[in-house]
C-alpha atoms as a PDB file:
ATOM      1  CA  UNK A   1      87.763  72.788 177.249  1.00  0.00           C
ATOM      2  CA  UNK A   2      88.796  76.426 177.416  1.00  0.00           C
ATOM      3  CA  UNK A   3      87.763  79.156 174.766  1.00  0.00           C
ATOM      4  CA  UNK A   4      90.412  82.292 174.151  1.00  0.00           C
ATOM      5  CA  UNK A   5      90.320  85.081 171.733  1.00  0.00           C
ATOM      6  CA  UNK A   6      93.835  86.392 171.459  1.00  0.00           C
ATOM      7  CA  UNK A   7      95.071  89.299 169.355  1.00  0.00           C
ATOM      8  CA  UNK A   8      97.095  88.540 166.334  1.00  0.00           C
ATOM      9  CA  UNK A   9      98.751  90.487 164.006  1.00  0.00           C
ATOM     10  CA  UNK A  10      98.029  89.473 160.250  1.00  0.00           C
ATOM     11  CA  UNK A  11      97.094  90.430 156.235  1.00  0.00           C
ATOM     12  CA  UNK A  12      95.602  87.990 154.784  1.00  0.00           C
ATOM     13  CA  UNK A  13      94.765  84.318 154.105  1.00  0.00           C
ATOM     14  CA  UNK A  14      98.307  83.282 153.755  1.00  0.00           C
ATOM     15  CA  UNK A  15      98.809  84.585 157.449  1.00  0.00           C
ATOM     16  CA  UNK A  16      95.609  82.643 158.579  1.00  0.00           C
ATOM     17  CA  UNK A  17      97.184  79.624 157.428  1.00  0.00           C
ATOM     18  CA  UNK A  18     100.433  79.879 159.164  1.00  0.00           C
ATOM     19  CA  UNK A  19      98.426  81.300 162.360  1.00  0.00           C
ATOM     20  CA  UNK A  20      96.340  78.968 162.980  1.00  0.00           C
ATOM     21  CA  UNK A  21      98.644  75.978 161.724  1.00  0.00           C
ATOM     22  CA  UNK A  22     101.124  77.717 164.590  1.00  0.00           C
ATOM     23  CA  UNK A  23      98.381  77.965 166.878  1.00  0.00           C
ATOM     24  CA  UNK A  24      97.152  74.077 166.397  1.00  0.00           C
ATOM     25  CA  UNK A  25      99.269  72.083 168.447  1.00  0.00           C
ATOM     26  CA  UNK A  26      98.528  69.200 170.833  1.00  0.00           C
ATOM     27  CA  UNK A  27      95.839  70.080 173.358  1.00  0.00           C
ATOM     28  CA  UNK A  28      94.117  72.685 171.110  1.00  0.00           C
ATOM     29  CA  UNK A  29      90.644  71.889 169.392  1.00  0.00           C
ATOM     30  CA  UNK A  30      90.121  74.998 167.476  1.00  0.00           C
ATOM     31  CA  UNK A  31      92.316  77.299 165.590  1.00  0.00           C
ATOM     32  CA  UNK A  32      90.488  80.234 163.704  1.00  0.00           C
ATOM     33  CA  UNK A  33      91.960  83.488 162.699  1.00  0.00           C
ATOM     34  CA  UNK A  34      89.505  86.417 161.684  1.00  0.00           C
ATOM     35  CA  UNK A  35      91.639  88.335 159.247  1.00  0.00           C
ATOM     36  CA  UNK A  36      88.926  91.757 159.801  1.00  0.00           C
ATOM     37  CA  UNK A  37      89.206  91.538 163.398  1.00  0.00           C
ATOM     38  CA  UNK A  38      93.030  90.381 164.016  1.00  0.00           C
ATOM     39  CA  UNK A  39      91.795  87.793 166.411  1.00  0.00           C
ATOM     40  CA  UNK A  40      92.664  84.279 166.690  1.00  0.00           C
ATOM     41  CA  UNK A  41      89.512  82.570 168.666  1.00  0.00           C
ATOM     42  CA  UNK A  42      90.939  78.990 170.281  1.00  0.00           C
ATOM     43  CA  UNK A  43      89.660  76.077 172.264  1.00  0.00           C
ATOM     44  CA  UNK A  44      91.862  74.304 174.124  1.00  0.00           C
ATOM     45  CA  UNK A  45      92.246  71.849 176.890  1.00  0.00           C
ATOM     46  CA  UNK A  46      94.290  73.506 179.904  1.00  0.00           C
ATOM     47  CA  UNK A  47      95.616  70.039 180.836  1.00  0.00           C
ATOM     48  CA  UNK A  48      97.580  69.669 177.743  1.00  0.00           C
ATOM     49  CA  UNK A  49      98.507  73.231 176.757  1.00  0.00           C
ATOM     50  CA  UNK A  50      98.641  76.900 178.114  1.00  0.00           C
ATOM     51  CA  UNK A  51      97.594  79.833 176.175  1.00  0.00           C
ATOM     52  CA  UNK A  52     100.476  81.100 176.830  1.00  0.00           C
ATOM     53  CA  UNK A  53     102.394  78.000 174.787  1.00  0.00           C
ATOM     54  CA  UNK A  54      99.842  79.223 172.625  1.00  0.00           C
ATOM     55  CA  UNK A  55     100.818  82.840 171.582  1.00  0.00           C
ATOM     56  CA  UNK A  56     104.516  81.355 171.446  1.00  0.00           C
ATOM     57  CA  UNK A  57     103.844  78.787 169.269  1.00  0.00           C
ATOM     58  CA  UNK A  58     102.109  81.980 166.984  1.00  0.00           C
ATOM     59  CA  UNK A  59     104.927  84.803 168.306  1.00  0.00           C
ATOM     60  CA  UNK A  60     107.605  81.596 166.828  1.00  0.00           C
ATOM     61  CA  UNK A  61     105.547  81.431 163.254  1.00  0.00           C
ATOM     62  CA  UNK A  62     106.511  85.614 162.760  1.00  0.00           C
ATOM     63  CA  UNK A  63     103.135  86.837 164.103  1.00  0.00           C
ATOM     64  CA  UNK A  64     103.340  89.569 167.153  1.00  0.00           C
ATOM     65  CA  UNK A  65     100.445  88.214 169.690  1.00  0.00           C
ATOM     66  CA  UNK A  66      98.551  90.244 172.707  1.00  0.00           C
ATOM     67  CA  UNK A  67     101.309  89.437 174.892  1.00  0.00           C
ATOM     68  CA  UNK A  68     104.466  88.016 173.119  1.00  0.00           C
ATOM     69  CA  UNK A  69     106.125  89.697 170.328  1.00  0.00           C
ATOM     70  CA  UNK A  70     107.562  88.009 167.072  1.00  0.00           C
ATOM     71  CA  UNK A  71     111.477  87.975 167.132  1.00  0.00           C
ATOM     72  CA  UNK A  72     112.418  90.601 164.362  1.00  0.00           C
ATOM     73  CA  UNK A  73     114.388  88.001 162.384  1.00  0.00           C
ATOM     74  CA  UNK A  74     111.436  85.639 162.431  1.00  0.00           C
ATOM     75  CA  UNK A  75     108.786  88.691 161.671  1.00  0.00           C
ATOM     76  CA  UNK A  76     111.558  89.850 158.539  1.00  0.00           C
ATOM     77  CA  UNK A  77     111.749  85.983 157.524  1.00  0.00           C
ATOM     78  CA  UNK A  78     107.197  86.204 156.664  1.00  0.00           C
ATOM     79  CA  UNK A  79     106.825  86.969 152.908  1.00  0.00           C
ATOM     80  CA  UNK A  80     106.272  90.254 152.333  1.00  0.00           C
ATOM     81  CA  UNK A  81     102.409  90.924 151.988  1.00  0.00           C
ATOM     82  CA  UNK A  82     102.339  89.310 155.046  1.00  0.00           C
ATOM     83  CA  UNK A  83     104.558  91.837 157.200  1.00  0.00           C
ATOM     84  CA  UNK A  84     101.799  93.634 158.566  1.00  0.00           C
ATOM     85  CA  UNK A  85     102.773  97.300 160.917  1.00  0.00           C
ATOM     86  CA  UNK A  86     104.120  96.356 163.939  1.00  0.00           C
ATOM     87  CA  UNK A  87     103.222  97.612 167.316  1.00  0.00           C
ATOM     88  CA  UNK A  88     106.820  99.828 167.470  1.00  0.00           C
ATOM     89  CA  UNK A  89     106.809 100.711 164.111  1.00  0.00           C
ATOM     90  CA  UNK A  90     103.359 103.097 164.714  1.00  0.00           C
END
């Protein structure tokens, strides 16, 4: 198995949920999203699934990852004490 810490935007627990149930798909072990650090820490088995696959599957759920961005529909879709500042917006 593989271990990643990825960067995830997020507020609070209602974001953790929909992270990590983004981030849990076939292939990965362990979701967990620290909501202090903006990190989602993942084990995974490279046979199955890429971390890439992994940030989309997050990027899809309206959370901007290290390296694949939210669409703005999606991101606008999240209820609202879950749109957290986005990258452009600073």
């Amino acid at each position: 198995l593989a271990e990643a810490t990825i960067k995830v935007s997020g507020n609070c627990e209602m974001c953790k949920k929909t992270i990590e149930l983004a981030a849990w798909q076939k292939g990965v072990k362990t979701a967990q999203w620290n909501k202090e650090t903006k990190t989602l820490f993942v084990k995974y088995s490279p046979s199955k699934i890429t971390l890439e696959q992994i940030e989309t599957n997050v990027a899809k759920s309206g959370y901007d990852t290290e390296h694949v961005k939210a669409s703005d529909t999606t991101y606008g879709n999240l209820h609202q004490c879950c749109q957290y500042p986005r990258e452009s917006e600073k």
